[in-house]
N, C-alpha and C. Protein backbone atom coordinates (compact mmCIF):
# COMPACT_ATOMS: atom_id res chain seq x y z
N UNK A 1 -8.94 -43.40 103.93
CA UNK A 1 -8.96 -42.71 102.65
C UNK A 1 -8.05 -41.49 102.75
N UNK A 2 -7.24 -41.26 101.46
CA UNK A 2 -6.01 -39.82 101.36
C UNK A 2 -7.34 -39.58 100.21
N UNK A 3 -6.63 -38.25 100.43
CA UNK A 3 -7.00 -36.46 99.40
C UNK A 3 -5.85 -36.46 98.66
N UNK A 4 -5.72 -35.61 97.90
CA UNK A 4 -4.27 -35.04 96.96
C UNK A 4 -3.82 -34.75 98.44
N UNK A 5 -2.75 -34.78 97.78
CA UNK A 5 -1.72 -33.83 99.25
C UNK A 5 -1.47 -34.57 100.32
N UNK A 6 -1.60 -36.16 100.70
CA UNK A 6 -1.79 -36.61 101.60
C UNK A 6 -2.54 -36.48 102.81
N UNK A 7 -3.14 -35.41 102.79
CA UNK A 7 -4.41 -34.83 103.70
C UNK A 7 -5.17 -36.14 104.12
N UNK A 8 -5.45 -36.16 105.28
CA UNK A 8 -6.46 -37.62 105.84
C UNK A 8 -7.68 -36.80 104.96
N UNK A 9 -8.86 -37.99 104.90
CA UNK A 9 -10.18 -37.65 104.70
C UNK A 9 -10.80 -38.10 105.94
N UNK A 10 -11.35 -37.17 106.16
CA UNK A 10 -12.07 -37.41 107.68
C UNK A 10 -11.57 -37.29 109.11
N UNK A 11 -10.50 -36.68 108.87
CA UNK A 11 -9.36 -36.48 109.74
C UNK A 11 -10.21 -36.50 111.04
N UNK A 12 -9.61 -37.06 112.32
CA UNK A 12 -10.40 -37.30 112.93
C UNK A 12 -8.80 -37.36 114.31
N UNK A 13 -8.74 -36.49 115.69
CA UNK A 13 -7.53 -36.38 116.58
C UNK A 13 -8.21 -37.04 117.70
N UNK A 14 -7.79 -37.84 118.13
CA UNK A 14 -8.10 -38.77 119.64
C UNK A 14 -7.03 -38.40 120.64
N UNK A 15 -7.58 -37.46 121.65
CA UNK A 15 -6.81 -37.01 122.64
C UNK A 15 -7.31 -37.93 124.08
N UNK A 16 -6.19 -38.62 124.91
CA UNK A 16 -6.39 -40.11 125.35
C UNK A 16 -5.35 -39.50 126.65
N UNK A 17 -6.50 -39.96 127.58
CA UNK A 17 -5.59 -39.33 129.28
C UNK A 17 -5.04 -40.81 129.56
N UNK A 18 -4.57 -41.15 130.64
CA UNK A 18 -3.85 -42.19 131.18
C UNK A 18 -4.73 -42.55 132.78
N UNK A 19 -4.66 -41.76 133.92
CA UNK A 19 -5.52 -42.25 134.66
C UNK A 19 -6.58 -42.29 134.99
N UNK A 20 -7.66 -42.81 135.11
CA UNK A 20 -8.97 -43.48 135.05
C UNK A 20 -9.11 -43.36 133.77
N UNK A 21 -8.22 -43.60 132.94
CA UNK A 21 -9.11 -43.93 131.62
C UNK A 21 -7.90 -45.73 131.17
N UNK A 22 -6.78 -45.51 131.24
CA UNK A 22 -6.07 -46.72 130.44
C UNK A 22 -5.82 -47.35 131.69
N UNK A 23 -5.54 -46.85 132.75
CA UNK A 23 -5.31 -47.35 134.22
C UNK A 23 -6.05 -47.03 135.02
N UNK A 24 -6.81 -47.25 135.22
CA UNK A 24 -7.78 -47.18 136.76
C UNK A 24 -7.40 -46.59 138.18
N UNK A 25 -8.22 -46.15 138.84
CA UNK A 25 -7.92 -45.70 140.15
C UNK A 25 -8.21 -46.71 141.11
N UNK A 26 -7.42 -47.47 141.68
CA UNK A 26 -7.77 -48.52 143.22
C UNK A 26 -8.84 -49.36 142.28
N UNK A 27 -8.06 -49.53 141.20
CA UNK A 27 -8.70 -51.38 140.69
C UNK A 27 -8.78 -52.50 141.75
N UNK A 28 -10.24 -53.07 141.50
CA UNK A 28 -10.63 -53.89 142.17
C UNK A 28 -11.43 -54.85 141.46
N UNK A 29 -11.22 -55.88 141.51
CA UNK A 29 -12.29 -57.49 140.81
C UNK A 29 -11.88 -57.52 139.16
N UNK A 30 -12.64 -57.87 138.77
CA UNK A 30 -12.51 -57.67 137.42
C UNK A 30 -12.27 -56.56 136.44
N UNK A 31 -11.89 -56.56 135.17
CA UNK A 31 -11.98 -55.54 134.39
C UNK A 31 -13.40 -55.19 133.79
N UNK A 32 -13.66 -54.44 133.11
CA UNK A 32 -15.06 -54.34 132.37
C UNK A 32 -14.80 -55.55 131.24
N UNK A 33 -14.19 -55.99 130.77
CA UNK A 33 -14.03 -57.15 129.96
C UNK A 33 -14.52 -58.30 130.22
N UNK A 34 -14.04 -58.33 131.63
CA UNK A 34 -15.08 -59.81 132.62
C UNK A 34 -13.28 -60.69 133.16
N UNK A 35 -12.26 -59.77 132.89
CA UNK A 35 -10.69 -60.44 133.20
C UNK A 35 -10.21 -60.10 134.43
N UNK A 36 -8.88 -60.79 134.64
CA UNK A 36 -8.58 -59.83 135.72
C UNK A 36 -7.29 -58.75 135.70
N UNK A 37 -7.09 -57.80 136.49
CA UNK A 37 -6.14 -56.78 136.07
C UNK A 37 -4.85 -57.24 135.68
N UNK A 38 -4.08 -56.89 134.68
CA UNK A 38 -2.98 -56.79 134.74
C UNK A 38 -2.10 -55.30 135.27
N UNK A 39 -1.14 -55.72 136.00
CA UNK A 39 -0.10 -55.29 136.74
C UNK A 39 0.83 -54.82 136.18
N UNK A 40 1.47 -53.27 135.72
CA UNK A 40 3.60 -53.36 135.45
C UNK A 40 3.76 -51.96 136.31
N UNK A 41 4.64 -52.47 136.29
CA UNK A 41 5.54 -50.89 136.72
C UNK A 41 6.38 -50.24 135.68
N UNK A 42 5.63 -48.69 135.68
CA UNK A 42 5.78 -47.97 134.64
C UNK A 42 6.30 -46.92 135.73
N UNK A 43 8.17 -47.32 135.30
CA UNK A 43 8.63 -46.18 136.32
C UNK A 43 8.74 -47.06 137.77
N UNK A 44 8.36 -45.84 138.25
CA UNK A 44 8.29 -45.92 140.05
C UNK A 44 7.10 -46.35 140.41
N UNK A 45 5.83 -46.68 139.59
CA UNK A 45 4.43 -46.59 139.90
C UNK A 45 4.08 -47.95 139.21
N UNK A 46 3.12 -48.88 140.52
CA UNK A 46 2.82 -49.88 139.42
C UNK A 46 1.34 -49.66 139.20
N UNK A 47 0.82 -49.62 137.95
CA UNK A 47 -0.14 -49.56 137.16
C UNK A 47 -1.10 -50.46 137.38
N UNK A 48 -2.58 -50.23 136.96
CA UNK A 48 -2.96 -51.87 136.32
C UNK A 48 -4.07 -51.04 135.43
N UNK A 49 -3.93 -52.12 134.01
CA UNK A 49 -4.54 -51.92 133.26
C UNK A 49 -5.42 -53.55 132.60
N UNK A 50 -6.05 -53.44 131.95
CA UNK A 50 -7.06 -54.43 131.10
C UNK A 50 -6.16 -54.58 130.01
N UNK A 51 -5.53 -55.53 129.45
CA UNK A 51 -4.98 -56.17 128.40
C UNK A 51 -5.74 -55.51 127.24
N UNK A 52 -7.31 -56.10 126.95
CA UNK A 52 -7.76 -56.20 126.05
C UNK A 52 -8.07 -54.52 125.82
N UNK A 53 -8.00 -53.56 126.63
CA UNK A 53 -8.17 -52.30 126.11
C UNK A 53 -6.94 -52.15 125.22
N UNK A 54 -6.01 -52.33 125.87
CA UNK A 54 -4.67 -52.25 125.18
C UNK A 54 -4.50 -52.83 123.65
N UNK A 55 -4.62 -53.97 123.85
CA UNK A 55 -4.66 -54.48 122.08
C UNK A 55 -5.91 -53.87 121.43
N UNK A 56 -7.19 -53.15 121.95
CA UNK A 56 -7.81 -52.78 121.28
C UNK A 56 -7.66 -51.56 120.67
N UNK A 57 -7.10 -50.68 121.57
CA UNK A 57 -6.48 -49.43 121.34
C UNK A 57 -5.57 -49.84 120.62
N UNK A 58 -4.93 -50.59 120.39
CA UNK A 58 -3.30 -50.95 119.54
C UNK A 58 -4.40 -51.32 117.92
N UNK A 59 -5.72 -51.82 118.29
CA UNK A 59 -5.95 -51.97 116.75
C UNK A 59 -6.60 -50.67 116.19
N UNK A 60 -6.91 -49.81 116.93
CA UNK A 60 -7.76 -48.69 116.73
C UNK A 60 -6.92 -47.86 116.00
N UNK A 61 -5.44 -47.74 116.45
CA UNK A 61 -4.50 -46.66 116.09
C UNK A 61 -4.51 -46.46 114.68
N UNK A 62 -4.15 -47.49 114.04
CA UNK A 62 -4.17 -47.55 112.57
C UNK A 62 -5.22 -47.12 111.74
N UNK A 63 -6.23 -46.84 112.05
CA UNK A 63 -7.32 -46.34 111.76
C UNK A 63 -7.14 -45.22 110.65
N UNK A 64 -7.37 -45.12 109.00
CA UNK A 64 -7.15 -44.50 108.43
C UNK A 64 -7.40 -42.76 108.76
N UNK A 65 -6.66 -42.12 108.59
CA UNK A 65 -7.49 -40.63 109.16
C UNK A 65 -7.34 -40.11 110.69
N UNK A 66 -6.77 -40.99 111.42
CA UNK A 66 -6.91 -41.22 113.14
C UNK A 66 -5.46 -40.59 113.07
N UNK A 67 -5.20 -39.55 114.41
CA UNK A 67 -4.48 -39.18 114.89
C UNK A 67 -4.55 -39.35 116.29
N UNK A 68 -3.33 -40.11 117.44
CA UNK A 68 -3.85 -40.20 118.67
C UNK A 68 -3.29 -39.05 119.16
N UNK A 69 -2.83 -38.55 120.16
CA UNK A 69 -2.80 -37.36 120.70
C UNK A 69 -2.65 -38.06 122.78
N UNK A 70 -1.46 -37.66 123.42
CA UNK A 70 -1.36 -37.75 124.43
C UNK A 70 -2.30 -36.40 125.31
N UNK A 71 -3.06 -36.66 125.95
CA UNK A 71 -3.43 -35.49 127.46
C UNK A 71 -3.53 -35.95 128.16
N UNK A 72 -2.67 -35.90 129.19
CA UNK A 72 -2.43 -36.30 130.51
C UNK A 72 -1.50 -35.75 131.41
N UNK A 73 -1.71 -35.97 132.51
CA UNK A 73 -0.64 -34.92 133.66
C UNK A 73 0.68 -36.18 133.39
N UNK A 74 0.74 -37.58 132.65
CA UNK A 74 1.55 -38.05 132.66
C UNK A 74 2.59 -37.73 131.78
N UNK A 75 2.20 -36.39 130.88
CA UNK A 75 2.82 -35.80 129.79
C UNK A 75 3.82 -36.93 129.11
N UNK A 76 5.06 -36.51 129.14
CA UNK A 76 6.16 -37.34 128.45
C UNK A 76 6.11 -38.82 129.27
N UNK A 77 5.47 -39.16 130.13
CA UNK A 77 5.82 -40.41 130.80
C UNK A 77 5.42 -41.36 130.17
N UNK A 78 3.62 -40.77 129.38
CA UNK A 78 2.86 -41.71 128.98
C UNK A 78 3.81 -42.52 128.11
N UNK A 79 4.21 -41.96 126.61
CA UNK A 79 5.19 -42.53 125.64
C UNK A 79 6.53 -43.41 126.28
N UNK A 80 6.92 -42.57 126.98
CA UNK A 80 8.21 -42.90 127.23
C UNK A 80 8.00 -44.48 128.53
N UNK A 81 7.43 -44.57 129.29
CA UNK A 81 7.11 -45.02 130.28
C UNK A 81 6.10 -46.50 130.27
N UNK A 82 4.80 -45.42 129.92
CA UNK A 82 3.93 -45.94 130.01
C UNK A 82 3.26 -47.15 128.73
N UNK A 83 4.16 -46.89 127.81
CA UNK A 83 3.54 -47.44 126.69
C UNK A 83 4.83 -48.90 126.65
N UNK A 84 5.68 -48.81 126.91
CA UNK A 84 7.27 -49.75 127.20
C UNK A 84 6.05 -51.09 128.08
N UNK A 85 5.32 -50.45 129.49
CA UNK A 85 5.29 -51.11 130.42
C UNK A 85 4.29 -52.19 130.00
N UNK A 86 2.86 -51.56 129.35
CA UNK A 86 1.72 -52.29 128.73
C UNK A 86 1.60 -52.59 127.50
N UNK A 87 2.41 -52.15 126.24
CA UNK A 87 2.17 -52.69 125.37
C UNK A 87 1.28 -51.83 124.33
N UNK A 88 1.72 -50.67 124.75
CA UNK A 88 0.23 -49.65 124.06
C UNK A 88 1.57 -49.34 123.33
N UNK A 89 0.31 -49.09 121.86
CA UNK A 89 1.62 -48.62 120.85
C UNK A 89 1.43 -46.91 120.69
N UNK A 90 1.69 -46.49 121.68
CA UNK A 90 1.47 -44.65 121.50
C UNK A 90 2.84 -44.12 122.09
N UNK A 91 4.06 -44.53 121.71
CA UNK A 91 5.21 -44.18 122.29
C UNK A 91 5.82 -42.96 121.02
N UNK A 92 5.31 -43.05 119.45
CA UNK A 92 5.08 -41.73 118.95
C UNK A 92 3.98 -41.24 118.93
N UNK A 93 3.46 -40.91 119.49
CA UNK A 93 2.23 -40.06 119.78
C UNK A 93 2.56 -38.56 119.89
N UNK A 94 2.09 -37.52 119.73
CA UNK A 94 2.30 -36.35 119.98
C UNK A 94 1.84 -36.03 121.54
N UNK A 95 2.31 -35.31 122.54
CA UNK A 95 2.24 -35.22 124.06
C UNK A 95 1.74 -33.50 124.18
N UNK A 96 0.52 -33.29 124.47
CA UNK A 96 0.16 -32.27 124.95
C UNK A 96 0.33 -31.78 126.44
N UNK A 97 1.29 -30.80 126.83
CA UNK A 97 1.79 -29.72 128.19
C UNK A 97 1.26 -29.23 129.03
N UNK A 98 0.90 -29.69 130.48
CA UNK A 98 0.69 -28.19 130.70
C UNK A 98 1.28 -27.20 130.65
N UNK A 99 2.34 -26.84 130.30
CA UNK A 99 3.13 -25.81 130.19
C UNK A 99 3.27 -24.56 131.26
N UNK A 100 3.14 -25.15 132.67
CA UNK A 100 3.02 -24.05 133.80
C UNK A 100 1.58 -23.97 134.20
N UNK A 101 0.54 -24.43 133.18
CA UNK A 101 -1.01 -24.35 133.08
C UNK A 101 -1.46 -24.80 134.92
N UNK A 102 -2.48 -24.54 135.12
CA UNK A 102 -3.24 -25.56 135.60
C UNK A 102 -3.39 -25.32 137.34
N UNK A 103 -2.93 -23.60 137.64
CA UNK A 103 -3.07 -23.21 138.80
C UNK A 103 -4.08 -21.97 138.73
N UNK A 104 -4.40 -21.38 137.52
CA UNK A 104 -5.73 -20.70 137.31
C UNK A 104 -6.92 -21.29 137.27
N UNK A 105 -7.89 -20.58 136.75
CA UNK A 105 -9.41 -20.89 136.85
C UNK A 105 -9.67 -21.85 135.71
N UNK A 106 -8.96 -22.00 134.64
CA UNK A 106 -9.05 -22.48 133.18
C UNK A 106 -8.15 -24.00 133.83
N UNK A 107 -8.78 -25.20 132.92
CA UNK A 107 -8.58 -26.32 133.39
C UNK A 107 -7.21 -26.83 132.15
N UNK A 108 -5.80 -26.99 132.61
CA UNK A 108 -5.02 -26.54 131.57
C UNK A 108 -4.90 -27.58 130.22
N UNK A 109 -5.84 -29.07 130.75
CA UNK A 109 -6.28 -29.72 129.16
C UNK A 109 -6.95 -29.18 128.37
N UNK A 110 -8.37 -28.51 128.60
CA UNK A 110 -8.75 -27.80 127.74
C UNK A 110 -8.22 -26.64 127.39
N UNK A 111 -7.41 -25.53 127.96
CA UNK A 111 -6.32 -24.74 127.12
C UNK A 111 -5.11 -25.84 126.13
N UNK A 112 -5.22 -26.59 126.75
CA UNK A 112 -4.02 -27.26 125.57
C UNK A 112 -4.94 -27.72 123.97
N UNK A 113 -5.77 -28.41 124.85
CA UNK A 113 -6.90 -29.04 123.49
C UNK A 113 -7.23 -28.24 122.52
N UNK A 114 -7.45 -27.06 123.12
CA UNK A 114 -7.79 -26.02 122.10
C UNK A 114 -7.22 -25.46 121.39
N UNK A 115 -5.73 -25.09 121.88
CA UNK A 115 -4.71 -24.95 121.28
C UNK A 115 -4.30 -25.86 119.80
N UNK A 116 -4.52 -27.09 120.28
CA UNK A 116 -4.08 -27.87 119.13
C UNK A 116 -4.95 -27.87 118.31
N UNK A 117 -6.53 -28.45 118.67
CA UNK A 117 -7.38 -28.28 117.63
C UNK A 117 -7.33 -27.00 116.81
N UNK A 118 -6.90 -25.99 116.68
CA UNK A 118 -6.68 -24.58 116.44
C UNK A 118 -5.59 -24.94 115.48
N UNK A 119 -4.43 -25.26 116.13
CA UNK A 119 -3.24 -25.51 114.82
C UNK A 119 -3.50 -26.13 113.97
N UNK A 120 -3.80 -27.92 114.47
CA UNK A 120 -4.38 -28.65 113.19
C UNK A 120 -5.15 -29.20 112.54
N UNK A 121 -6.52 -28.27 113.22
CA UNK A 121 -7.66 -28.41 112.52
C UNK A 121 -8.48 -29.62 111.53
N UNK A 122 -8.21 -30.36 112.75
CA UNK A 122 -8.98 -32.11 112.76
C UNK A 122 -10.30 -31.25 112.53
N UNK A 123 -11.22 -32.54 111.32
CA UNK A 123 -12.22 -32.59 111.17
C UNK A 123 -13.79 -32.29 112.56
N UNK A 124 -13.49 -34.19 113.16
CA UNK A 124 -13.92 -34.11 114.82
C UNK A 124 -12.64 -34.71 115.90
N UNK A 125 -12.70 -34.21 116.92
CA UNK A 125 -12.40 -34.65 117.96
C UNK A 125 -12.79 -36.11 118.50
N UNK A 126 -11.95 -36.81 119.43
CA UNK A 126 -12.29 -37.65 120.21
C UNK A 126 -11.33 -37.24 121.38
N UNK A 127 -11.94 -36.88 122.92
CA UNK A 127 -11.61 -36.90 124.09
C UNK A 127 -11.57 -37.89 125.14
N UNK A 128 -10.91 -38.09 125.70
CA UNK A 128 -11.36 -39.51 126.72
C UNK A 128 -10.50 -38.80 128.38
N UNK A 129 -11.14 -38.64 128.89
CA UNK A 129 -10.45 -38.13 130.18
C UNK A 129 -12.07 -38.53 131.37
N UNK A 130 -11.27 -38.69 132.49
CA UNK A 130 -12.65 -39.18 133.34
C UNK A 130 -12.57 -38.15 134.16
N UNK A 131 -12.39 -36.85 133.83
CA UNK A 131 -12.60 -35.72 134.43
C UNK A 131 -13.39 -35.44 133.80
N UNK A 132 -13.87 -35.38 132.32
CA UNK A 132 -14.70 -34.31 132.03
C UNK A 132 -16.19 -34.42 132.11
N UNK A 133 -16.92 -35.19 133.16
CA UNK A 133 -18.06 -35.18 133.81
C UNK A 133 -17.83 -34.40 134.76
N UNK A 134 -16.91 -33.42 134.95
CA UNK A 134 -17.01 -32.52 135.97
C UNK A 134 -16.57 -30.90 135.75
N UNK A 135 -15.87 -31.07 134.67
CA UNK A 135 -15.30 -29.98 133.82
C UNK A 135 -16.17 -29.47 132.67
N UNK A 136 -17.51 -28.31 133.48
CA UNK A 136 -18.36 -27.42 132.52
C UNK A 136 -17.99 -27.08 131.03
N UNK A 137 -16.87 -26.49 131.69
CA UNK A 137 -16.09 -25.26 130.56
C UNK A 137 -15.74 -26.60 129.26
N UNK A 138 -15.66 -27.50 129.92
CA UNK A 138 -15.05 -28.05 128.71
C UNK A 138 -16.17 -29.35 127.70
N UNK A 139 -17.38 -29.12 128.34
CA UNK A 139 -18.69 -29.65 127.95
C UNK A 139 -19.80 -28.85 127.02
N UNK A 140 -19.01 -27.31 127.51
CA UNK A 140 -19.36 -26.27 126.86
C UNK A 140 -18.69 -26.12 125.59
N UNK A 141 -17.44 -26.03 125.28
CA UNK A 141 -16.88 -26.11 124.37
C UNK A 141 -17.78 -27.53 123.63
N UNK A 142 -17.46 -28.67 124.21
CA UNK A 142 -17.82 -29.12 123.10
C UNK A 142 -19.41 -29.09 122.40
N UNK A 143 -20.25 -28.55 123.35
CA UNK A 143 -21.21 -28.54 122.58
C UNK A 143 -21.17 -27.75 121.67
N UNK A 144 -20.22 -26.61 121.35
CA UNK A 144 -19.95 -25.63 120.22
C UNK A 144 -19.55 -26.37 119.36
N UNK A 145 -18.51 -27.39 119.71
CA UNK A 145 -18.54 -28.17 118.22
C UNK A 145 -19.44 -29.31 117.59
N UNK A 146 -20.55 -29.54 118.71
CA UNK A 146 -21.47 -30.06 118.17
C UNK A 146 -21.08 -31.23 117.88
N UNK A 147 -21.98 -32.24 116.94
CA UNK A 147 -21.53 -33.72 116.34
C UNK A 147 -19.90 -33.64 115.98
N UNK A 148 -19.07 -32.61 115.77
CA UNK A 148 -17.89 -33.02 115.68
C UNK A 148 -16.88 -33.06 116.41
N UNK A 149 -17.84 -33.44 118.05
CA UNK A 149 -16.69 -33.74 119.41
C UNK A 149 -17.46 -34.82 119.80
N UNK A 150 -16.57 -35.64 120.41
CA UNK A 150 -17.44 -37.19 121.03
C UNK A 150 -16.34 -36.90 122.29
N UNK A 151 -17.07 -37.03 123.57
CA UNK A 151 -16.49 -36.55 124.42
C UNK A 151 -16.89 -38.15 125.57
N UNK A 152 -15.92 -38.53 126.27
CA UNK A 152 -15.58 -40.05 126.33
C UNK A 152 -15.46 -40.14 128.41
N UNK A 153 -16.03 -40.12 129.53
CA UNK A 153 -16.09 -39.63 130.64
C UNK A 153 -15.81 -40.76 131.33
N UNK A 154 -15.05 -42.04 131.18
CA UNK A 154 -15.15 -43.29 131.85
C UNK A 154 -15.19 -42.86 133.43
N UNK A 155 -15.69 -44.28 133.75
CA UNK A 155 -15.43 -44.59 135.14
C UNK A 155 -14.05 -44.43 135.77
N UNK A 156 -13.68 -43.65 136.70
CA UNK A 156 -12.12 -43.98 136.80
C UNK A 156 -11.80 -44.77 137.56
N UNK A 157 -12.83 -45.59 138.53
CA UNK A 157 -12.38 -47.00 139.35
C UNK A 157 -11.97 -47.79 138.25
N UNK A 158 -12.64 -48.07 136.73
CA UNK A 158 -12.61 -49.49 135.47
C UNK A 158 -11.92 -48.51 134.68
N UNK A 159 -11.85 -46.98 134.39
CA UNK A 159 -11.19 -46.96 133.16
C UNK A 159 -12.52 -47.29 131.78
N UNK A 160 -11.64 -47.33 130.73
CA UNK A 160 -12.76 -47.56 129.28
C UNK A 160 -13.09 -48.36 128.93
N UNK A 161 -14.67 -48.85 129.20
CA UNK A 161 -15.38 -50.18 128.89
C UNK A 161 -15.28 -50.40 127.50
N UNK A 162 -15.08 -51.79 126.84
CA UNK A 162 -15.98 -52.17 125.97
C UNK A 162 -16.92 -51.36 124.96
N UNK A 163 -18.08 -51.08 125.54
CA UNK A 163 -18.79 -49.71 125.06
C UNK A 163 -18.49 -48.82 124.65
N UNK A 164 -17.59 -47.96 125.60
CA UNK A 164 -17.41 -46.75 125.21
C UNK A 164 -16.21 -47.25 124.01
N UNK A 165 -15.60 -47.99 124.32
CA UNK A 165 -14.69 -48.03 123.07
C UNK A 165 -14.91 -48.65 121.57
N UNK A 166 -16.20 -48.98 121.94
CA UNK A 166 -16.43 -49.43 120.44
C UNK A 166 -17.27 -47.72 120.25
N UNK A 167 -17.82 -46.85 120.83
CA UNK A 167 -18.47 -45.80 120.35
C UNK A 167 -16.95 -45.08 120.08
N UNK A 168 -16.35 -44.87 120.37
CA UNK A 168 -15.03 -44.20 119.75
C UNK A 168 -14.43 -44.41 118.44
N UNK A 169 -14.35 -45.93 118.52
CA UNK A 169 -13.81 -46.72 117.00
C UNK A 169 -14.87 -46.12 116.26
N UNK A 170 -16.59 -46.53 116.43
CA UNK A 170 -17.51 -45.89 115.51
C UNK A 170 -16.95 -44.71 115.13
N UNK A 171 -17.00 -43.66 116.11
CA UNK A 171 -16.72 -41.70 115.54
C UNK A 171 -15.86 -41.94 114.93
N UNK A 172 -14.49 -42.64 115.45
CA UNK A 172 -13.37 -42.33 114.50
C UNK A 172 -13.35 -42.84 112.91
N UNK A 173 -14.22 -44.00 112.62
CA UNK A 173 -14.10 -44.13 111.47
C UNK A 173 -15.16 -43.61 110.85
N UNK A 174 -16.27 -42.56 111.55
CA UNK A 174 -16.94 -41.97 110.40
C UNK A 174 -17.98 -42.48 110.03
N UNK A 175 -18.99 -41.91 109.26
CA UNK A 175 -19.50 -42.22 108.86
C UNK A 175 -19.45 -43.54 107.40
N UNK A 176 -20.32 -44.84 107.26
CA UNK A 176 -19.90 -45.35 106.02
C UNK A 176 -19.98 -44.97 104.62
């Protein structure tokens, strides 16, 4: 759904890391799907990811109101690289920096996250990083925003089940 002005209704920013969440760490057996990994080399590095996250995320994008949003230390690689190799359609995506970040006490995704949520003032959030079962500061934040952060902690041996990705598609499209 549009507003006057082209404004999303329900505007809703999905900020989406790359390892242990779309690629796994030391994949082994199956995917959470019940498949087995697929393999590319993105770059110098070969990957493996689950197909079916990929086309699922490729159907998610379109999602009226949905903005995806790169965070990852793979910054510009993800688009440029990473999306060529698997088939993910986030090669315009907007790419959040560390920008020098990330040798202080402050964890430099959540200085970036905040940053942006600040400029463009999405309705709720969606996060997906398999750090942030370990990152307070940034569990804290979101409980300040309350129901309008869904905060996404996969496994980083599998990356994003099934589950968690249909609870994402849910937030992002909102309530009916």
């Amino acid at each position: 759904m549009w507003a006057s002005g082209g404004n999303a209704v329900g505007n809703v920013s999905l900020y989406l890391d790359v390892d242990g969440v779309v690629c796994p760490f030391g994949a082994t057996g199956g995917t959470p799907w019940g498949t087995a990994w697929r393999y590319a080399y993105a770059g110098m590095l070969e990957v493996a990811y689950a197909v079916e996250l990929v086309e699922d995320l490729n159907r998610l994008v379109p999602v009226p109101g949905l903005r995806c949003v790169w965070l990852t230390s793979w910054e510009e690689l993800a688009p440029a690289i990473l999306c060529p190799a698997t088939g993910l359609n986030g090669s315009r995506w907007p790419v959040l920096t560390a920008d020098g970040a990330g040798s202080g006490a402050e964890w430099w995704k959540l200085e970036a996250i905040q940053a942006d949520v600040s400029i463009t003032g999405p309705e709720r959030i969606i996060w997906v990083d398999d750090q942030l079962a370990y990152e307070g500061r940034a569990q804290a934040w979101a409980r300040i925003l309350g129901a309008r952060a869904l905060l996404v902690s996969p496994d980083p041996r599998t990356g994003l089940s099934p589950q968690e990705l249909e609870a994402i598609r849910i937030f992002a499209q909102g309530p009916p």
